[in-house]
C-alpha atoms as a PDB file:
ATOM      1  CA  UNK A   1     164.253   6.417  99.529  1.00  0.00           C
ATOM      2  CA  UNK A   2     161.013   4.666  98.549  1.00  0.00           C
ATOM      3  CA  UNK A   3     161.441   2.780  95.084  1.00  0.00           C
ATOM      4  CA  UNK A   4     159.940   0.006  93.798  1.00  0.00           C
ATOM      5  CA  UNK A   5     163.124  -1.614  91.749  1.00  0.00           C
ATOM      6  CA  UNK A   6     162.678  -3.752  89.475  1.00  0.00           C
ATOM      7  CA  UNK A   7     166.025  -5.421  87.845  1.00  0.00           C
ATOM      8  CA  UNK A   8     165.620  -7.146  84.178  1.00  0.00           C
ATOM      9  CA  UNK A   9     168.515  -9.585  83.671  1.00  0.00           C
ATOM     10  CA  UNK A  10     169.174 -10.958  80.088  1.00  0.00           C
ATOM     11  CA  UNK A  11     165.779 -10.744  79.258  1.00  0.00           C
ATOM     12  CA  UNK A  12     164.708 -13.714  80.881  1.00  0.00           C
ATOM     13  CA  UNK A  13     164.139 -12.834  84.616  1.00  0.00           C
ATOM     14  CA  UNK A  14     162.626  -9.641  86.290  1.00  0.00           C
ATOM     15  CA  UNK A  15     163.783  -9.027  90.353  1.00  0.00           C
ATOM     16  CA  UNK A  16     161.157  -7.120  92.224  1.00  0.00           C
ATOM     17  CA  UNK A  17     162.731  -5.292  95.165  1.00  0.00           C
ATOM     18  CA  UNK A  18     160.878  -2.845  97.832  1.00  0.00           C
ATOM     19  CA  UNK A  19     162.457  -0.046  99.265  1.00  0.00           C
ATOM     20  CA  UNK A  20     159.580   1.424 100.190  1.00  0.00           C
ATOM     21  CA  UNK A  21     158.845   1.438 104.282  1.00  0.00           C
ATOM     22  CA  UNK A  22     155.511   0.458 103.460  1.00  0.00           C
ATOM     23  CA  UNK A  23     154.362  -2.879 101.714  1.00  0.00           C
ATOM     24  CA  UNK A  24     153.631  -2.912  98.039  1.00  0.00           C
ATOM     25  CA  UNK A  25     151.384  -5.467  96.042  1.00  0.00           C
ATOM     26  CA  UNK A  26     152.800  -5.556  92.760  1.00  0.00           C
ATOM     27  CA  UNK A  27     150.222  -6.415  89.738  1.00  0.00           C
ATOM     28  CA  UNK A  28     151.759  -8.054  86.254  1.00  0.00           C
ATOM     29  CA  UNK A  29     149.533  -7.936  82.965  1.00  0.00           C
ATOM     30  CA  UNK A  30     150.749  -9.568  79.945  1.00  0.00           C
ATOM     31  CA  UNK A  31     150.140  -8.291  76.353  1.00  0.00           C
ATOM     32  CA  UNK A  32     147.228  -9.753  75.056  1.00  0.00           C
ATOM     33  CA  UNK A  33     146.990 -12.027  77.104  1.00  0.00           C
ATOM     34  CA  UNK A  34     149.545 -14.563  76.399  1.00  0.00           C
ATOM     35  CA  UNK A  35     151.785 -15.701  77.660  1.00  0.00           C
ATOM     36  CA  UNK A  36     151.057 -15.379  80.985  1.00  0.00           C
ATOM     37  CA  UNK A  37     153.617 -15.343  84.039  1.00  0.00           C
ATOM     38  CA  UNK A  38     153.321 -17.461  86.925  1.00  0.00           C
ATOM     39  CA  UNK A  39     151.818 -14.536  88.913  1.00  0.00           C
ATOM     40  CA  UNK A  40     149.762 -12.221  88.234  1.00  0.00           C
ATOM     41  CA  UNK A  41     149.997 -10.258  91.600  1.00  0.00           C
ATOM     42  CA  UNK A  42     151.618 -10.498  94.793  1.00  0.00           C
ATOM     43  CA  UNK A  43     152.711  -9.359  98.109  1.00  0.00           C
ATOM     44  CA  UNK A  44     155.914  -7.528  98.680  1.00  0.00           C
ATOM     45  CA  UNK A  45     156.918  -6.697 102.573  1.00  0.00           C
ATOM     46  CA  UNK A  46     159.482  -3.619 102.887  1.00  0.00           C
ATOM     47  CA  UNK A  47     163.390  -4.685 101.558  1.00  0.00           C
ATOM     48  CA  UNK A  48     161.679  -8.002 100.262  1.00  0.00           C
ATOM     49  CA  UNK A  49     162.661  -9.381  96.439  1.00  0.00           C
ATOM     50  CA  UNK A  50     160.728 -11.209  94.511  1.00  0.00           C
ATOM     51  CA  UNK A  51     162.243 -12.922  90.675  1.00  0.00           C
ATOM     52  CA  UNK A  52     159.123 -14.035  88.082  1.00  0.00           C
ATOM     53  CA  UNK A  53     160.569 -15.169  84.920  1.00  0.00           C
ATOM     54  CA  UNK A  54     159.895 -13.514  81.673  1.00  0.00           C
ATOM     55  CA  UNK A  55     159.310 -15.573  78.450  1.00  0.00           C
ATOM     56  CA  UNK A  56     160.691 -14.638  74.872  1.00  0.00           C
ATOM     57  CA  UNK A  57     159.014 -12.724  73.163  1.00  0.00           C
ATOM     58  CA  UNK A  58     156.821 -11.349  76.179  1.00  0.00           C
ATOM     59  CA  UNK A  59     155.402  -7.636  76.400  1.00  0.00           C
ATOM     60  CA  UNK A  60     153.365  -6.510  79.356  1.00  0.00           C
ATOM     61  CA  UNK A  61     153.386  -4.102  82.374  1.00  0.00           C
ATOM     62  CA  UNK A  62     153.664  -3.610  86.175  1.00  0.00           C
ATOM     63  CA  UNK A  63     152.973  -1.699  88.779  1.00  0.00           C
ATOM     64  CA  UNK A  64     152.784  -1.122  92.508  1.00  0.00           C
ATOM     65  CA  UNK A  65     149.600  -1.579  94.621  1.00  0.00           C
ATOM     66  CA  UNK A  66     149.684   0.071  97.746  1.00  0.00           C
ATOM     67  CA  UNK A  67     146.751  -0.124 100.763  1.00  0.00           C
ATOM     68  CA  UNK A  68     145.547  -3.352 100.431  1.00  0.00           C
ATOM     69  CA  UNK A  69     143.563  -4.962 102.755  1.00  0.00           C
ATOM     70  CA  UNK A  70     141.446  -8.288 102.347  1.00  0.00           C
ATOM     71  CA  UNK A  71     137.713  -7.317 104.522  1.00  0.00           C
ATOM     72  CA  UNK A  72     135.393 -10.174 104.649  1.00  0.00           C
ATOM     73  CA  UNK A  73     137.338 -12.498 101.783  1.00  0.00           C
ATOM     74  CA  UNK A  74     137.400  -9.389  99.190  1.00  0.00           C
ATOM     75  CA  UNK A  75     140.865  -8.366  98.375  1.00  0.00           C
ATOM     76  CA  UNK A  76     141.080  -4.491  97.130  1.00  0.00           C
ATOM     77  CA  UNK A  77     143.963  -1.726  97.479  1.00  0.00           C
ATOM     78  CA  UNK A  78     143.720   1.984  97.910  1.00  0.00           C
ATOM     79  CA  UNK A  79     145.769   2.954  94.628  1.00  0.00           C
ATOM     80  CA  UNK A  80     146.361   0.894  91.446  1.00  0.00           C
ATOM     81  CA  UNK A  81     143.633  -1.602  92.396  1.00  0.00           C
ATOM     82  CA  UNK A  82     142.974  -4.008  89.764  1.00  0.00           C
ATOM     83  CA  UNK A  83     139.758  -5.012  91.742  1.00  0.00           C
ATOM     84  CA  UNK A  84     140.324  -8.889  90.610  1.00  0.00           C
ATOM     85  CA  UNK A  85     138.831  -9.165  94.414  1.00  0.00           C
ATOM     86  CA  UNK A  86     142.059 -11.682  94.762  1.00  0.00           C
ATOM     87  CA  UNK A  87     145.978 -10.768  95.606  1.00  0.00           C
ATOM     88  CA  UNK A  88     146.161 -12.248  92.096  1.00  0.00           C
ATOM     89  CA  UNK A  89     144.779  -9.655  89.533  1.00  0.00           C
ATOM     90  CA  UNK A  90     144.277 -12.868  86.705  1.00  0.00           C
ATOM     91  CA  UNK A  91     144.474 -10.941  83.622  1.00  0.00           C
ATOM     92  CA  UNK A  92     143.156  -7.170  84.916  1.00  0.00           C
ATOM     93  CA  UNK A  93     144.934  -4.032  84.699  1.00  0.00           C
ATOM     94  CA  UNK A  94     145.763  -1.053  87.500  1.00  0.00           C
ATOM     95  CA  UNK A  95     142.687   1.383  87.706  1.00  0.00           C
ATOM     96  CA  UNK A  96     144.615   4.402  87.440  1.00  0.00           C
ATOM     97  CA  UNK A  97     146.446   6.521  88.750  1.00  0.00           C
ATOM     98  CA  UNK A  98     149.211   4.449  88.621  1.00  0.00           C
ATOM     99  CA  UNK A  99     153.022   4.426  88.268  1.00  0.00           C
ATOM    100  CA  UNK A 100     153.509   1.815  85.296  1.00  0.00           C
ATOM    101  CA  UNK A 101     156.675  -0.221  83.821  1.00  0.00           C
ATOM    102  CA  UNK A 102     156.365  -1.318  80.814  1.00  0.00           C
ATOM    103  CA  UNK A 103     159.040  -3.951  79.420  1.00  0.00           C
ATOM    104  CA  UNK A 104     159.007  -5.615  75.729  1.00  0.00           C
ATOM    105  CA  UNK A 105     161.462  -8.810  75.654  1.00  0.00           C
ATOM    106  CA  UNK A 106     162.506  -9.695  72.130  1.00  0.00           C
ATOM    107  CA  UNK A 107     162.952 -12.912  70.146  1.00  0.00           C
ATOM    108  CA  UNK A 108     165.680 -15.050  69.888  1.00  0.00           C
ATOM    109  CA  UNK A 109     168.279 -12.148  71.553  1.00  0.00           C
ATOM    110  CA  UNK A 110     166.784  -9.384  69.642  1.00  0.00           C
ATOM    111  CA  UNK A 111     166.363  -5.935  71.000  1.00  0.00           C
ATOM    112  CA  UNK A 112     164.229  -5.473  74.653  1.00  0.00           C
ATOM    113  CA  UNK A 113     162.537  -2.125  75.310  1.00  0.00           C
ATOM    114  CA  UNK A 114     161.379  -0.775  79.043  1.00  0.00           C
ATOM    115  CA  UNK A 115     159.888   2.066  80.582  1.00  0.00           C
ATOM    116  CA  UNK A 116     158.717   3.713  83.414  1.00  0.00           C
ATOM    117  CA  UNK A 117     155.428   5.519  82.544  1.00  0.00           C
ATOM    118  CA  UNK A 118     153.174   8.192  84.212  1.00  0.00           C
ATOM    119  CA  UNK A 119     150.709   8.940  81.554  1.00  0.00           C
ATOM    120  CA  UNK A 120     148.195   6.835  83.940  1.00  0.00           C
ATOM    121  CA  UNK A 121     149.132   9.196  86.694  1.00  0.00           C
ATOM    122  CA  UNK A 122     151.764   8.171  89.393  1.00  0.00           C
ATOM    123  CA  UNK A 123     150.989   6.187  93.113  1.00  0.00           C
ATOM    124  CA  UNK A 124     154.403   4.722  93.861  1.00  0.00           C
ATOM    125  CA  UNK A 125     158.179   5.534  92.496  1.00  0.00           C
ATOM    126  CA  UNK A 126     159.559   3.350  90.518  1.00  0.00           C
ATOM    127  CA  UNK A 127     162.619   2.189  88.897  1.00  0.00           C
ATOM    128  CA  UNK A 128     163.871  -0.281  85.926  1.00  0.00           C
ATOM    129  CA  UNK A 129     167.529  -1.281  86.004  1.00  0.00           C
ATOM    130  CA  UNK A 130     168.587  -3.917  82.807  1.00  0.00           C
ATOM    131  CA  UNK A 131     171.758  -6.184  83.361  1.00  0.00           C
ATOM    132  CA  UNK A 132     173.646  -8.715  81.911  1.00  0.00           C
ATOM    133  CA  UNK A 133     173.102  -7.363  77.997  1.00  0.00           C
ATOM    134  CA  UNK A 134     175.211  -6.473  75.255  1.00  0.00           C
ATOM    135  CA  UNK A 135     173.547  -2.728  74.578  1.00  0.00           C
ATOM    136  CA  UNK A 136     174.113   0.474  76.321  1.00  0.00           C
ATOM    137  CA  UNK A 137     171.183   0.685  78.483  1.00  0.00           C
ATOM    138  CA  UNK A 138     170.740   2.783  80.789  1.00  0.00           C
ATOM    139  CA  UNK A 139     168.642   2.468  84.084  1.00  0.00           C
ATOM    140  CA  UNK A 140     164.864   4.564  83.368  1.00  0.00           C
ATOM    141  CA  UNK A 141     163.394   5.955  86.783  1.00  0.00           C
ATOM    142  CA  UNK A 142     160.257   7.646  88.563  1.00  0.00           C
ATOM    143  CA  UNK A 143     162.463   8.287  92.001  1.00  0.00           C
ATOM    144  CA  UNK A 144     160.639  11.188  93.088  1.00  0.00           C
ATOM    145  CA  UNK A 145     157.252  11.196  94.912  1.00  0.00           C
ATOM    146  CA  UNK A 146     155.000  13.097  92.742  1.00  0.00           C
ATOM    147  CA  UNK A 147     152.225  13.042  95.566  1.00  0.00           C
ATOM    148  CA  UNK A 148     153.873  15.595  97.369  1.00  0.00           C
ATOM    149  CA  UNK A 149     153.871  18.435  94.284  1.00  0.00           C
ATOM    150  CA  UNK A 150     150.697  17.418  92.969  1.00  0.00           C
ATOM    151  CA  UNK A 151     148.276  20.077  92.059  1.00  0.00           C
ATOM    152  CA  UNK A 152     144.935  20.383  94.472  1.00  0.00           C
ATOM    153  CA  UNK A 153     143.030  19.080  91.156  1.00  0.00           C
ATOM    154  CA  UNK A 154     144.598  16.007  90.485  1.00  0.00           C
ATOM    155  CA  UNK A 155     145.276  14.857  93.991  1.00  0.00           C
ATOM    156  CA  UNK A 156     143.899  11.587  95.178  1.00  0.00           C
ATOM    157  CA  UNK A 157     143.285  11.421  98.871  1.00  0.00           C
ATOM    158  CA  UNK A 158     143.009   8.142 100.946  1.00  0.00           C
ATOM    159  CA  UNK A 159     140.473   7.961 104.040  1.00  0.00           C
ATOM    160  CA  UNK A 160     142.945   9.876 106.203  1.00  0.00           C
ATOM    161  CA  UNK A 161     143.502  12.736 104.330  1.00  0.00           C
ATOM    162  CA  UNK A 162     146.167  11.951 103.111  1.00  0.00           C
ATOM    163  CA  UNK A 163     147.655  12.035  99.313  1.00  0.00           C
ATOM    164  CA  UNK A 164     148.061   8.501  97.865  1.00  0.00           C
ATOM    165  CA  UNK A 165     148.150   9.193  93.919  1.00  0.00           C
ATOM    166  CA  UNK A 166     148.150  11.849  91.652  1.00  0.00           C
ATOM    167  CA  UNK A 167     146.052  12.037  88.303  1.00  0.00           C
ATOM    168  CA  UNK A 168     146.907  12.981  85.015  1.00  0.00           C
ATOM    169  CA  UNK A 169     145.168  15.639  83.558  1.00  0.00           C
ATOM    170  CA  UNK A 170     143.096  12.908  81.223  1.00  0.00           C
ATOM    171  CA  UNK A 171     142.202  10.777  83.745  1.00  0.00           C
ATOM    172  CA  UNK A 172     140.777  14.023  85.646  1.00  0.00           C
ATOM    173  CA  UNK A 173     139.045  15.878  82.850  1.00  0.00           C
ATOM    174  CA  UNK A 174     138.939  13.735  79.916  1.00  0.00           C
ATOM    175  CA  UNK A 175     139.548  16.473  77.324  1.00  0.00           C
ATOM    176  CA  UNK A 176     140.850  15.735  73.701  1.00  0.00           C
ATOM    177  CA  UNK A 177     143.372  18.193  74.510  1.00  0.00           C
ATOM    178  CA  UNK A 178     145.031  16.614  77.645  1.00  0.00           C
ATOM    179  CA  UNK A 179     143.985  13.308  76.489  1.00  0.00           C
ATOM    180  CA  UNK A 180     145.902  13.819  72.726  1.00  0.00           C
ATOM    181  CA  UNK A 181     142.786  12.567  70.832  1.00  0.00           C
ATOM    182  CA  UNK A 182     140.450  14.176  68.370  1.00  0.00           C
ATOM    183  CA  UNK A 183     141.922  17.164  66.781  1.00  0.00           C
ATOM    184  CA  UNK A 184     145.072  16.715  68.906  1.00  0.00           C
ATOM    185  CA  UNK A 185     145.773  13.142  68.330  1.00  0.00           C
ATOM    186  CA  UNK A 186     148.886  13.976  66.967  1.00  0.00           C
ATOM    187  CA  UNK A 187     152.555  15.563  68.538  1.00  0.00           C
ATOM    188  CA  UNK A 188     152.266  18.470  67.002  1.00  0.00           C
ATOM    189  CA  UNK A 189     148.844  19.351  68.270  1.00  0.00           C
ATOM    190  CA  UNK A 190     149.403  17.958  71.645  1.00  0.00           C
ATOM    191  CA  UNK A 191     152.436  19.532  73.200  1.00  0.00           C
ATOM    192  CA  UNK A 192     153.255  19.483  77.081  1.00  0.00           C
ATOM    193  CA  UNK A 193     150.479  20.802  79.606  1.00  0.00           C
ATOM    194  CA  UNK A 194     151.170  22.817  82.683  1.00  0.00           C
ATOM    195  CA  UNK A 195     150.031  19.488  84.493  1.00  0.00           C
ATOM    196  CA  UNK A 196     151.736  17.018  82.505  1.00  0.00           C
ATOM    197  CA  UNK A 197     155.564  19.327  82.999  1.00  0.00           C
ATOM    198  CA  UNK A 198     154.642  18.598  86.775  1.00  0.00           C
ATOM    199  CA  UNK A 199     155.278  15.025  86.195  1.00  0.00           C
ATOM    200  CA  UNK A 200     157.948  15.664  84.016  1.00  0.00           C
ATOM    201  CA  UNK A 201     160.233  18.037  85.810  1.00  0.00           C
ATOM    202  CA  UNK A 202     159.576  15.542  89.113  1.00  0.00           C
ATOM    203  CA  UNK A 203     160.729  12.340  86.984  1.00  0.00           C
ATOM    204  CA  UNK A 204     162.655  13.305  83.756  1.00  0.00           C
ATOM    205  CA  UNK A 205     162.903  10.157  82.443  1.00  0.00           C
ATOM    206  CA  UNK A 206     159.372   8.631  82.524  1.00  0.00           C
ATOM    207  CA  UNK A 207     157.027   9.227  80.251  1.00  0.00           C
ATOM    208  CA  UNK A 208     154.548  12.268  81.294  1.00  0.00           C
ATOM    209  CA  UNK A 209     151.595  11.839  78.480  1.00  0.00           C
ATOM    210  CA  UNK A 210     150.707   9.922  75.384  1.00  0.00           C
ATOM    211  CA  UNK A 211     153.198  12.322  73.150  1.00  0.00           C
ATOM    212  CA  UNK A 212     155.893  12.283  75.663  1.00  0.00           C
ATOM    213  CA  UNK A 213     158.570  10.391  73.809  1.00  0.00           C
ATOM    214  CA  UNK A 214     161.582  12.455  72.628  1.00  0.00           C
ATOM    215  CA  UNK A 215     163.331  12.977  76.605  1.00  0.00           C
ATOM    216  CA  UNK A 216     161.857   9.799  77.704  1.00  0.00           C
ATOM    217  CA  UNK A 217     164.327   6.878  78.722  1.00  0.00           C
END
């Protein structure tokens, strides 16, 4: 199975792991900006690991860059660029689509929150297993590859043909209603889409759009 794991222990470190067959660039991007984490983006081979520490408090997100390639000293990926130009992305987020997890570590022992989110569209699975705390917390997974049920319309296709990401339904037409703004900025008025079940029967637990929070883990 391809899954990019990452393993939160106590609150203080975060284990990347690959299980992909393919290599993965993973890109970090603190909360406004501070504090920041002694990387900001690097390279993980196939069955590699990788542990970054995470401060307390610390909020921020990663994800999973896949076909990078570094022509003439420019650094860029096919999916979840952050088009820093470097390895490093130094304070830029994924261009979506992109697979996101999103991790909040409390103060002094207090409570940590974590996702796995799709409402930027999905390029890699992904999974977010805590260990080590007191709570009753539960692992919160993308382990299917969306790619292969996504709809001709949101389909992003790499220069072989192939599909490397699938958009959300925002990100492809920018519409208050798939993008829960305007007059359907709130739950009520912005229920699930025929696109946005797609992403949610394929990965239960991760969050399919902006309202998606009542199944989500």
């Amino acid at each position: 199975m391809c899954l990019l794991l990452y393993t939160v222990v106590g609150g203080a470190k975060v284990t990347f792991t690959n299980k992909c067959v393919y290599t993965v660039w993973p890109g970090t991007l603190t909360g406004d900006q501070k504090p920041q984490l002694s990387t900001t983006g690097f390279v993980l081979n196939p069955q590699a690991t990788n542990i970054t520490d995470l401060p307390s408090p610390w909020s921020g997100r990663f994800w999973g860059r896949t076909g990078c390639s570094n022509n003439n000293g420019k650094f860029s990926c096919a999916t979840a660029d952050c088009a820093s130009g470097q390895v490093e992305c130094n304070g830029a987020g994924a261009i979506p689509p992109a697979t996101l997890v999103e991790i909040t570590v409390a103060p002094n022992g207090g409570q940590d929150f974590y996702d796995v989110s799709n409402v930027d569209g999905f390029n890699v699975p992904m999974s977010v297993t805590p260990q080590g705390g007191s709570g009753d917390c539960k692992t919160s997974s993308c382990p299917a590859n969306i790619n292969s049920v996504c709809p001709a319309q949101l389909q992003m296709k790499g220069s072989d043909g192939s599909v490397v990401a699938c958009q959300s339904a925002c990100l492809k037409f920018n519409t208050d209603e798939y993008c829960c703004r305007g007059s359907h900025n709130t739950q009520p008025t912005c229920p699930p889409t025929d696109y946005s079940m797609i992403f949610k029967n394929a990965c239960p637990d991760a969050y399919s759009y902006a309202y998606d929070d009542k199944s989500s883990t």
